[in-house]
PDB file of N, CA and C in Angstrom:
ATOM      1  N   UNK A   1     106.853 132.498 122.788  1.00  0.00           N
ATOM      2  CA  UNK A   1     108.048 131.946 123.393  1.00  0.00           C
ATOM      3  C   UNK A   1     107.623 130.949 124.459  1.00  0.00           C
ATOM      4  N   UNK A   2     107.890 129.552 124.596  1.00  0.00           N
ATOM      5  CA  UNK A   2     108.016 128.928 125.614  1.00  0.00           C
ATOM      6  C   UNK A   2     109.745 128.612 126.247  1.00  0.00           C
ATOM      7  N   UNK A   3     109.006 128.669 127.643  1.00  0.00           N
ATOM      8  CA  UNK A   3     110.402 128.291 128.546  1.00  0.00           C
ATOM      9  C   UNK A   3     110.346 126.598 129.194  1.00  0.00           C
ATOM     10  N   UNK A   4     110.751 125.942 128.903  1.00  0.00           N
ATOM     11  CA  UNK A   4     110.846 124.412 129.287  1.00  0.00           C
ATOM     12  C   UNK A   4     111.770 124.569 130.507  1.00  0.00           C
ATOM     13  N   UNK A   5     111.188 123.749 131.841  1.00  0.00           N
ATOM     14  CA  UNK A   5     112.342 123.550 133.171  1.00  0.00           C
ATOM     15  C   UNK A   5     112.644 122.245 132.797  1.00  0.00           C
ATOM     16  N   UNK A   6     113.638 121.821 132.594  1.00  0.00           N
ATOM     17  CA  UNK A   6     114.581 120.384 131.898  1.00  0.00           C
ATOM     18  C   UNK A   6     115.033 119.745 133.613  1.00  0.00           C
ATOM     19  N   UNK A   7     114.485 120.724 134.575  1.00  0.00           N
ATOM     20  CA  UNK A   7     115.242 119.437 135.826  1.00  0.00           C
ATOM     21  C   UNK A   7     114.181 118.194 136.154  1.00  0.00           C
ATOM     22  N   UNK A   8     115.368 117.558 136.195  1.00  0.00           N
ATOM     23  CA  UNK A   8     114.828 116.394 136.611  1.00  0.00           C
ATOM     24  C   UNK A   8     114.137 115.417 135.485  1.00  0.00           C
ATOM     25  N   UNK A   9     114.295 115.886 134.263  1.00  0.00           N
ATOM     26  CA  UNK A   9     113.781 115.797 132.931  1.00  0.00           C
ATOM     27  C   UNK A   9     115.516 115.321 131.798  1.00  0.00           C
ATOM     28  N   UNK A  10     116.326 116.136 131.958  1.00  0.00           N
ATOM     29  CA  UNK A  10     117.357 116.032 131.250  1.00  0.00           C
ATOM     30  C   UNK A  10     118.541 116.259 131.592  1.00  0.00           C
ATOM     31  N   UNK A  11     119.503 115.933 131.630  1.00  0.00           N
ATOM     32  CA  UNK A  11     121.018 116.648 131.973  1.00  0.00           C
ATOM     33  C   UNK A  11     121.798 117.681 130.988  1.00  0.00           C
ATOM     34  N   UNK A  12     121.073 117.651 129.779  1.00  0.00           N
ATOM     35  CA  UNK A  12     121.601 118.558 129.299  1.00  0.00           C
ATOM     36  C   UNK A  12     121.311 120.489 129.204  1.00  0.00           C
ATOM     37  N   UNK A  13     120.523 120.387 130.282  1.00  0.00           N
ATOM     38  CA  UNK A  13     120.681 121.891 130.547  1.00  0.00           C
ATOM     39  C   UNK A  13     119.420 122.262 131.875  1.00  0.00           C
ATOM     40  N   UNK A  14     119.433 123.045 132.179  1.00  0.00           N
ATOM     41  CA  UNK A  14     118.574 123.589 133.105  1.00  0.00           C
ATOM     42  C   UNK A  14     116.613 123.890 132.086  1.00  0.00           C
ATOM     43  N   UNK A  15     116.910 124.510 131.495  1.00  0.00           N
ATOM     44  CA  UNK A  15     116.013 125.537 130.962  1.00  0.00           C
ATOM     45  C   UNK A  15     116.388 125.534 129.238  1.00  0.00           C
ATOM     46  N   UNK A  16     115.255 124.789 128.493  1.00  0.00           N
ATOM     47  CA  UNK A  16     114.781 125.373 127.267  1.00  0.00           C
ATOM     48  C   UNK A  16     114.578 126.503 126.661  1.00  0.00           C
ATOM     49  N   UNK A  17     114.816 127.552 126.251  1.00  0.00           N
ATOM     50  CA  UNK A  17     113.704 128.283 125.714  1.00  0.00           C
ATOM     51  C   UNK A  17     113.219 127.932 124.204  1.00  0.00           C
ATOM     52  N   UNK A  18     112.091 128.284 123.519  1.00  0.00           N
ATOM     53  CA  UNK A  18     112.108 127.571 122.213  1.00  0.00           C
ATOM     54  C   UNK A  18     111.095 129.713 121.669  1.00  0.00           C
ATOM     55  N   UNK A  19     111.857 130.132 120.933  1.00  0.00           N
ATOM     56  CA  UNK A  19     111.009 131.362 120.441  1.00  0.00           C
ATOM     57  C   UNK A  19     111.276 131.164 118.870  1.00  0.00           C
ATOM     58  N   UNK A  20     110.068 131.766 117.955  1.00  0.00           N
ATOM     59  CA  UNK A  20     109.624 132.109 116.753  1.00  0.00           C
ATOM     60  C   UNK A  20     110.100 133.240 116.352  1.00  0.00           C
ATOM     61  N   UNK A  21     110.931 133.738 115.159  1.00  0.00           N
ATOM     62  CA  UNK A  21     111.108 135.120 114.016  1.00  0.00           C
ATOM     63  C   UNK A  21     110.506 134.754 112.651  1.00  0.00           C
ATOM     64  N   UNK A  22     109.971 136.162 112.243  1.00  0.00           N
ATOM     65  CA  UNK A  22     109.006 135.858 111.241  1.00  0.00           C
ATOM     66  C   UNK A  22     109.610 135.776 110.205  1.00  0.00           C
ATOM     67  N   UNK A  23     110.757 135.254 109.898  1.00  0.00           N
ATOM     68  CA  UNK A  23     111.605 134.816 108.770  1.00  0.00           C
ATOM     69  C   UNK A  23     113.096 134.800 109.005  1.00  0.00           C
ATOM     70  N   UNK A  24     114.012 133.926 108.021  1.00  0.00           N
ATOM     71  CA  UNK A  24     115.267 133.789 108.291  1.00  0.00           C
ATOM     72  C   UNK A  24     116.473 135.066 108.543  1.00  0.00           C
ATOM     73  N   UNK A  25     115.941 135.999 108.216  1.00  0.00           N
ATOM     74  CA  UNK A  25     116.821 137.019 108.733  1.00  0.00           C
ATOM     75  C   UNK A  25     116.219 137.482 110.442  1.00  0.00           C
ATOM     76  N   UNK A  26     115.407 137.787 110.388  1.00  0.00           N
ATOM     77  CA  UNK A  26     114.943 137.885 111.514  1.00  0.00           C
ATOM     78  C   UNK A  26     115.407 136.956 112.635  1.00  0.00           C
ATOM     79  N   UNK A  27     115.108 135.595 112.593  1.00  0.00           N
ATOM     80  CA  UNK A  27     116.140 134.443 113.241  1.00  0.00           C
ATOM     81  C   UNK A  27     117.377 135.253 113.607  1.00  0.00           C
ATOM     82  N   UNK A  28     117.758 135.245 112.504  1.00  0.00           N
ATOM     83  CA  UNK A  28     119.722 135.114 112.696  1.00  0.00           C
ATOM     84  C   UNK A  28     119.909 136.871 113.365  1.00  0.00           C
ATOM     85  N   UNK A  29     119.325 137.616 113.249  1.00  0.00           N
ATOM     86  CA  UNK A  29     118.945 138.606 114.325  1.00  0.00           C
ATOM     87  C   UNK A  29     118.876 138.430 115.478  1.00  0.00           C
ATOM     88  N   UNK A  30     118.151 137.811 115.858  1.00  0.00           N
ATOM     89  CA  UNK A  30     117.535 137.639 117.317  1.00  0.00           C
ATOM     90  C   UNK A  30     118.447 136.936 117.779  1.00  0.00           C
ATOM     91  N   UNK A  31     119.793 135.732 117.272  1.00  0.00           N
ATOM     92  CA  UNK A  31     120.282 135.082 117.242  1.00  0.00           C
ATOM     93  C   UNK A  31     121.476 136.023 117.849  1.00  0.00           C
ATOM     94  N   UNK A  32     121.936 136.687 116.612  1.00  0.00           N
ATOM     95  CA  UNK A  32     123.444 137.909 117.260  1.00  0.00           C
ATOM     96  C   UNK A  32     122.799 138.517 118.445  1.00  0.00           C
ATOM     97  N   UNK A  33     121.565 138.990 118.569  1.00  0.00           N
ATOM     98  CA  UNK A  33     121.494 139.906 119.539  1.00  0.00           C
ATOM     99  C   UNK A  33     121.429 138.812 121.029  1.00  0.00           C
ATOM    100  N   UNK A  34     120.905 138.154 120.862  1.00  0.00           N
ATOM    101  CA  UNK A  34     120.476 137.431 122.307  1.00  0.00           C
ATOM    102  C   UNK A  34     122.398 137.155 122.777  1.00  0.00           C
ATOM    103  N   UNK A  35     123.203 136.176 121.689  1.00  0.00           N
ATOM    104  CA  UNK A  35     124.408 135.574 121.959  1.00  0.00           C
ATOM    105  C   UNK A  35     125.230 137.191 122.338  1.00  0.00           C
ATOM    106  N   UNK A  36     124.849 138.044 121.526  1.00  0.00           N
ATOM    107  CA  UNK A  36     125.689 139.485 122.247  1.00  0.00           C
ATOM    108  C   UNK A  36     125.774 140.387 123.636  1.00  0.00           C
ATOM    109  N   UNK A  37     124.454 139.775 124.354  1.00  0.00           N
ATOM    110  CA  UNK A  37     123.726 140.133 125.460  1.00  0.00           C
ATOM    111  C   UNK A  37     124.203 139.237 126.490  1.00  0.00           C
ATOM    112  N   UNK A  38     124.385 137.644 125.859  1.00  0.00           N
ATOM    113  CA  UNK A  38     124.990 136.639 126.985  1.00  0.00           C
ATOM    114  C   UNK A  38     126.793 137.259 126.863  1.00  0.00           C
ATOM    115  N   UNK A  39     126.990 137.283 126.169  1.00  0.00           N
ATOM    116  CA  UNK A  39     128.641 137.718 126.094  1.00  0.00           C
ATOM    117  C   UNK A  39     128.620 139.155 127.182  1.00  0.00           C
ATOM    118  N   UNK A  40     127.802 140.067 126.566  1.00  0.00           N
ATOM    119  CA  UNK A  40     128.259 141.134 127.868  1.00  0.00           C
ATOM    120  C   UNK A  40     127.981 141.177 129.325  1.00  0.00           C
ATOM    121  N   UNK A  41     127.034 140.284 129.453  1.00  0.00           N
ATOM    122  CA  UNK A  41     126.976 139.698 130.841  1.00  0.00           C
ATOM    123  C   UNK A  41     127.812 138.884 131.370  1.00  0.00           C
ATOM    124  N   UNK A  42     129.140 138.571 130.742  1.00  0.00           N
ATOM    125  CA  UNK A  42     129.753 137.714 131.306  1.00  0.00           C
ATOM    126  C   UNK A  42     129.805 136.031 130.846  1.00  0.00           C
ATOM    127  N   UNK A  43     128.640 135.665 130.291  1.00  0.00           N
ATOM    128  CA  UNK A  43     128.685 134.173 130.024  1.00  0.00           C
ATOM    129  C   UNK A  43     129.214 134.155 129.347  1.00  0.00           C
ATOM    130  N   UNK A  44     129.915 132.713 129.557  1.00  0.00           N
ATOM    131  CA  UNK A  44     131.583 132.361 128.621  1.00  0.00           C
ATOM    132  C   UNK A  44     131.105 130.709 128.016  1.00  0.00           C
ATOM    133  N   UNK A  45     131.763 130.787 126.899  1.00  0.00           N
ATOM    134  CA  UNK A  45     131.204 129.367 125.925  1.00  0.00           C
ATOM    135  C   UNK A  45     130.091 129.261 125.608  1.00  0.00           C
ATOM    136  N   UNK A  46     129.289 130.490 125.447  1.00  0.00           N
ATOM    137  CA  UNK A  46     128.290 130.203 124.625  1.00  0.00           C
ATOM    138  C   UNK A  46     128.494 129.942 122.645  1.00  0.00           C
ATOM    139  N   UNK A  47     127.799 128.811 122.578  1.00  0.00           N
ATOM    140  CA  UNK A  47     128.128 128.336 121.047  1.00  0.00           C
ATOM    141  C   UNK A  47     126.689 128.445 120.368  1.00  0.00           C
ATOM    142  N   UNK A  48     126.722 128.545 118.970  1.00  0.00           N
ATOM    143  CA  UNK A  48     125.723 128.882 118.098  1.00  0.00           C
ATOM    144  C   UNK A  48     125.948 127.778 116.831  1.00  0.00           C
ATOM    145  N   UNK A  49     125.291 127.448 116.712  1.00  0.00           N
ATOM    146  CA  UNK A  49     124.532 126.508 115.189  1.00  0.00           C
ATOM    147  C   UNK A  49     123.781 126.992 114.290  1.00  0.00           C
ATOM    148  N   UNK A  50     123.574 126.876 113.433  1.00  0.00           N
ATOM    149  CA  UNK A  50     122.394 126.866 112.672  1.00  0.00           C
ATOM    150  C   UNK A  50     122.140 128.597 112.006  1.00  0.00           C
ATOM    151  N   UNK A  51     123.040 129.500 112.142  1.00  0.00           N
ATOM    152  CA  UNK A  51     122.192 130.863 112.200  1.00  0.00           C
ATOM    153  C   UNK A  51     123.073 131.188 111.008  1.00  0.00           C
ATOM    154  N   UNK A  52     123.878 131.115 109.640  1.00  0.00           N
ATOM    155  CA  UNK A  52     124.053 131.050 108.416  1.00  0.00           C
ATOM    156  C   UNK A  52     122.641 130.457 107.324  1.00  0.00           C
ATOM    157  N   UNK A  53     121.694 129.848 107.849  1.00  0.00           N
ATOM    158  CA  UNK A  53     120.733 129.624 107.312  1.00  0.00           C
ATOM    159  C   UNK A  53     119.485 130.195 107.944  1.00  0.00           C
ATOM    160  N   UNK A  54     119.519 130.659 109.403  1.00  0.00           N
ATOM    161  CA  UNK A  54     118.255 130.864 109.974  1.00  0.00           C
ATOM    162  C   UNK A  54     117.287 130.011 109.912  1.00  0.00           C
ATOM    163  N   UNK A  55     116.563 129.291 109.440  1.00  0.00           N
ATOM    164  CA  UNK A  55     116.162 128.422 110.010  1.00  0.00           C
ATOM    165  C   UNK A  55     115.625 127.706 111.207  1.00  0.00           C
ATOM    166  N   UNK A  56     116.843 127.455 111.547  1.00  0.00           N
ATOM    167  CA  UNK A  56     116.602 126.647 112.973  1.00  0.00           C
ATOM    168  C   UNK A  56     118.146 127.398 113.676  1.00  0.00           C
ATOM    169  N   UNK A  57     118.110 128.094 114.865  1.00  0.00           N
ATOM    170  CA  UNK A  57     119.312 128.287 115.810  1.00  0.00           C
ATOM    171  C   UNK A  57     118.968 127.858 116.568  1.00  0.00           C
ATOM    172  N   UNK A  58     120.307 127.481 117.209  1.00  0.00           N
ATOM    173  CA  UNK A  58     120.886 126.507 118.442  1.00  0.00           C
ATOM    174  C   UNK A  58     122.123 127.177 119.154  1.00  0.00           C
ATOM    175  N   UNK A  59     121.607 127.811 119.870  1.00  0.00           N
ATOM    176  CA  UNK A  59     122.353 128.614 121.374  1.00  0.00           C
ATOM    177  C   UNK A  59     122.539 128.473 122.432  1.00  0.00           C
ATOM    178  N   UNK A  60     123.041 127.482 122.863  1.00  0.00           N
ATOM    179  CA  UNK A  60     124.270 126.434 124.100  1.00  0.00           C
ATOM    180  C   UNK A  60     124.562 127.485 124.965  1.00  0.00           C
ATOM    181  N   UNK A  61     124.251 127.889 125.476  1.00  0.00           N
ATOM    182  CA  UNK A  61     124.570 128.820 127.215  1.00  0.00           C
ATOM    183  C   UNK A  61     125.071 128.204 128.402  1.00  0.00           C
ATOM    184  N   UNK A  62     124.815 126.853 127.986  1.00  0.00           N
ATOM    185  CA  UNK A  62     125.496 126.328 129.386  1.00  0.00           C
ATOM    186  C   UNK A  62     124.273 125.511 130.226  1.00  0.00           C
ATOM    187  N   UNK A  63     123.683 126.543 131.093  1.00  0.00           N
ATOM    188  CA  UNK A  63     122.281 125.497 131.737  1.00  0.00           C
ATOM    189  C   UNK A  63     120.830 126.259 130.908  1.00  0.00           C
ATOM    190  N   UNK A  64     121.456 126.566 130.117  1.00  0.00           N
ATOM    191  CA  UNK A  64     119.973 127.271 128.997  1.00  0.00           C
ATOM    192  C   UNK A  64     120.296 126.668 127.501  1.00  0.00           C
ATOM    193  N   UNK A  65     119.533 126.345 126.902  1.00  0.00           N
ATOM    194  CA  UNK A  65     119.012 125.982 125.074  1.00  0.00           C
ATOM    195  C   UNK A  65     118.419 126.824 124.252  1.00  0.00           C
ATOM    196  N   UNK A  66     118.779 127.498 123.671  1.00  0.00           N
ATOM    197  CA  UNK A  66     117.801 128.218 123.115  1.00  0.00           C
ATOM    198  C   UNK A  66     117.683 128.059 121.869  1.00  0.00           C
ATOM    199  N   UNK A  67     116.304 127.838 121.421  1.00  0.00           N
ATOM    200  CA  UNK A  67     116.150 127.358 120.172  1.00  0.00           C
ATOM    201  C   UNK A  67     115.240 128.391 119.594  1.00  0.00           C
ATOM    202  N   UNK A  68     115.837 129.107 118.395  1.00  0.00           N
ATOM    203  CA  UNK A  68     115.079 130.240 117.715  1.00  0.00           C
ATOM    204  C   UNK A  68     114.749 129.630 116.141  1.00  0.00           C
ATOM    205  N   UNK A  69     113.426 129.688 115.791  1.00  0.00           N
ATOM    206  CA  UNK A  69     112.718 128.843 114.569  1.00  0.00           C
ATOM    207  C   UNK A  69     111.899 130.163 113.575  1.00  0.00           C
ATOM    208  N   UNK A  70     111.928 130.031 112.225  1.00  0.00           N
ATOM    209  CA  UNK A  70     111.286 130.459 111.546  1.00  0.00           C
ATOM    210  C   UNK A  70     109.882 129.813 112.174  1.00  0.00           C
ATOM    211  N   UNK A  71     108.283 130.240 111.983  1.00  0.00           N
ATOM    212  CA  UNK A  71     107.300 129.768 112.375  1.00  0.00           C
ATOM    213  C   UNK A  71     106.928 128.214 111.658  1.00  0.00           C
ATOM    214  N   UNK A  72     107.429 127.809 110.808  1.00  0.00           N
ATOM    215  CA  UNK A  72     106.821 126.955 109.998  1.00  0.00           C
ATOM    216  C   UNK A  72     107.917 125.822 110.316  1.00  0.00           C
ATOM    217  N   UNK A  73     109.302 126.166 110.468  1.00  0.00           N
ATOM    218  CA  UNK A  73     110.049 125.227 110.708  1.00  0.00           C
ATOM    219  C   UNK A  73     109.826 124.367 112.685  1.00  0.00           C
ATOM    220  N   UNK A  74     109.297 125.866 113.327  1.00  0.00           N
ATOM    221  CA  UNK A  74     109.139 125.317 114.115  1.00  0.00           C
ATOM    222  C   UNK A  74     107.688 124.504 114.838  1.00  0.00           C
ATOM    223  N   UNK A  75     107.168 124.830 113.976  1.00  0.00           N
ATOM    224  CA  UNK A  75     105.744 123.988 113.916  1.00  0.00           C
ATOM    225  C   UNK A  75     106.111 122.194 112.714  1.00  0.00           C
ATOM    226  N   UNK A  76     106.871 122.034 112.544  1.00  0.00           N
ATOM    227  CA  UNK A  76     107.593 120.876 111.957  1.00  0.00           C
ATOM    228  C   UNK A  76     107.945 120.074 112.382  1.00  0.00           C
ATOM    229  N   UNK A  77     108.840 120.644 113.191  1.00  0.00           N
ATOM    230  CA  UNK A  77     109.600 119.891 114.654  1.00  0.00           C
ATOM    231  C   UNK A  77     109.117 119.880 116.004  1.00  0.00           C
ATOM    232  N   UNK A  78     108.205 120.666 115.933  1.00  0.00           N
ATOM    233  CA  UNK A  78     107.495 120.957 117.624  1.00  0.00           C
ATOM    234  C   UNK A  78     108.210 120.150 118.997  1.00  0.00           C
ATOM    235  N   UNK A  79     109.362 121.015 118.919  1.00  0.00           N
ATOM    236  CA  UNK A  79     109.814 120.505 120.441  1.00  0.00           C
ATOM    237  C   UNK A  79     109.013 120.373 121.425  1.00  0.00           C
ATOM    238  N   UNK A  80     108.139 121.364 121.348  1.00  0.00           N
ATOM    239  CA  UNK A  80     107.557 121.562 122.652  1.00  0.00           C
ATOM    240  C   UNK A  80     106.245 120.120 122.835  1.00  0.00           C
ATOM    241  N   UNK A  81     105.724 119.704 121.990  1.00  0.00           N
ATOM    242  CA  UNK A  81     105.177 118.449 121.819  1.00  0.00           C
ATOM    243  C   UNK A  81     106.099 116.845 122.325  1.00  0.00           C
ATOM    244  N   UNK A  82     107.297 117.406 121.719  1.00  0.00           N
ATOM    245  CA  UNK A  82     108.500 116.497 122.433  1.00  0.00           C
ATOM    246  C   UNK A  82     108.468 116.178 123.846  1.00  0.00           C
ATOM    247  N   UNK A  83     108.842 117.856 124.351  1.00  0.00           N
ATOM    248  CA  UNK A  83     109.053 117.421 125.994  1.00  0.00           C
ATOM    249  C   UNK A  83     107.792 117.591 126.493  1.00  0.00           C
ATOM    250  N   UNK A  84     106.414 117.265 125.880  1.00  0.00           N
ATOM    251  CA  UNK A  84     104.838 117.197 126.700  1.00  0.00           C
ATOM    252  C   UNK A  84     104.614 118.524 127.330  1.00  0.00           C
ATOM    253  N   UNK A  85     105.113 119.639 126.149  1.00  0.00           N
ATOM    254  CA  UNK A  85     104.592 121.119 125.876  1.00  0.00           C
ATOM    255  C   UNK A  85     103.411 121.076 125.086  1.00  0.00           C
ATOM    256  N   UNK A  86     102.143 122.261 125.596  1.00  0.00           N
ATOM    257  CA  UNK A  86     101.825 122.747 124.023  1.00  0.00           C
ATOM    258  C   UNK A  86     102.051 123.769 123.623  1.00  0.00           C
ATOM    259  N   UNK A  87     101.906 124.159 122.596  1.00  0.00           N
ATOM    260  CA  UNK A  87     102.672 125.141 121.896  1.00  0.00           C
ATOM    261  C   UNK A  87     101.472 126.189 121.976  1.00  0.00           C
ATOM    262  N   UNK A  88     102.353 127.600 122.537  1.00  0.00           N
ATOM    263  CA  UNK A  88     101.913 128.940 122.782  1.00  0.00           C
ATOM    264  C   UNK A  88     100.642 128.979 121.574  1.00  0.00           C
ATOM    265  N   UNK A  89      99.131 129.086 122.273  1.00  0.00           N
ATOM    266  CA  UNK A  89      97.977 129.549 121.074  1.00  0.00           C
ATOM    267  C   UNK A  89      98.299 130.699 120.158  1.00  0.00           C
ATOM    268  N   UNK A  90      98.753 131.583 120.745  1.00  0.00           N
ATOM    269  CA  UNK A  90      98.883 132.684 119.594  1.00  0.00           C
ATOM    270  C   UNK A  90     100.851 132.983 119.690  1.00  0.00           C
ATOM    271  N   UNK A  91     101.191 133.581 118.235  1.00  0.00           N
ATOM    272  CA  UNK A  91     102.445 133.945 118.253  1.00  0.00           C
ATOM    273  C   UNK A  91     102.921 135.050 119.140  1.00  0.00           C
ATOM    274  N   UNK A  92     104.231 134.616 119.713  1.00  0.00           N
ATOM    275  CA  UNK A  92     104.875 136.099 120.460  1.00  0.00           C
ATOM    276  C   UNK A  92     104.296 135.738 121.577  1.00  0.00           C
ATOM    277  N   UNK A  93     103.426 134.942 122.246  1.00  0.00           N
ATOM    278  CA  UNK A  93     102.684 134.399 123.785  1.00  0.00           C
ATOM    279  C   UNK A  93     103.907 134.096 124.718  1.00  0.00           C
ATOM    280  N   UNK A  94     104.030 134.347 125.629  1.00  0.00           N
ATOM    281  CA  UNK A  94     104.475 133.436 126.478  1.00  0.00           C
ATOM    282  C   UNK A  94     104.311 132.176 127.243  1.00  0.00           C
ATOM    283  N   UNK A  95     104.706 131.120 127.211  1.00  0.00           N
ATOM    284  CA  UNK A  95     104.085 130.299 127.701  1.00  0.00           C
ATOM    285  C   UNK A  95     105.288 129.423 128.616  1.00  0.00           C
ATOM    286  N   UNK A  96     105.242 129.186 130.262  1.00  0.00           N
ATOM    287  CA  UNK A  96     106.256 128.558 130.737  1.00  0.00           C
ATOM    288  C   UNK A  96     105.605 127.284 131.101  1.00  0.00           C
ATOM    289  N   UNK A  97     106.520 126.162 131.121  1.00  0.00           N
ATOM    290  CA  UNK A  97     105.855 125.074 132.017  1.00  0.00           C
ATOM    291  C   UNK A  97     107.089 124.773 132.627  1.00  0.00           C
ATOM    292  N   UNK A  98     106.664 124.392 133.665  1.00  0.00           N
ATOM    293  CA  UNK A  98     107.625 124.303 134.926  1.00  0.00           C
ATOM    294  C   UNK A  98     107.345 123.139 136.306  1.00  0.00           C
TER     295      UNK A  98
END
């Protein structure tokens, strides 16, 4: 999992996160559970994309992004190469830049 700090970098949110599931169900898992966790805490308008295919999800929180990738899709697109991340050496790592 990397966490991207977007200030001063972007207006569209505070904080990236970008995490890996080891296949499309798994995604769209991690997907209900995370968006079910922001709902009982209170956050309101959180929106979801992408999680009928797993694939690629896209979870809008407001000042957070969260982008949940099969491993291969997200080694494709490498956001984290985007915003002048590198991408966690081993899977499941944490890695913040800030």
């Amino acid at each position: 999992m990397t966490v991207i700090n977007l200030a001063g970098k972007s207006s569209i949110a505070d904080y990236m996160v970008i995490a890996s599931g080891t296949s499309a169900r798994q995604v769209s898992a991690m997907a209900d559970h995370l968006v079910e966790k922001l709902k009982d805490e209170g956050q309101e308008g959180v929106t979801i994309d992408g999680k009928s295919q797993g694939d690629w999800v896209l979870i809008d929180a407001g000042d957070v992004i969260v982008h949940l990738f099969r491993p291969e899709v997200r080694e494709f697109y490498n956001l984290e190469k985007m915003w002048g991340v590198d991408m966690p050496a081993q899977p499941g790592a944490l890695h913040a830049q800030g």
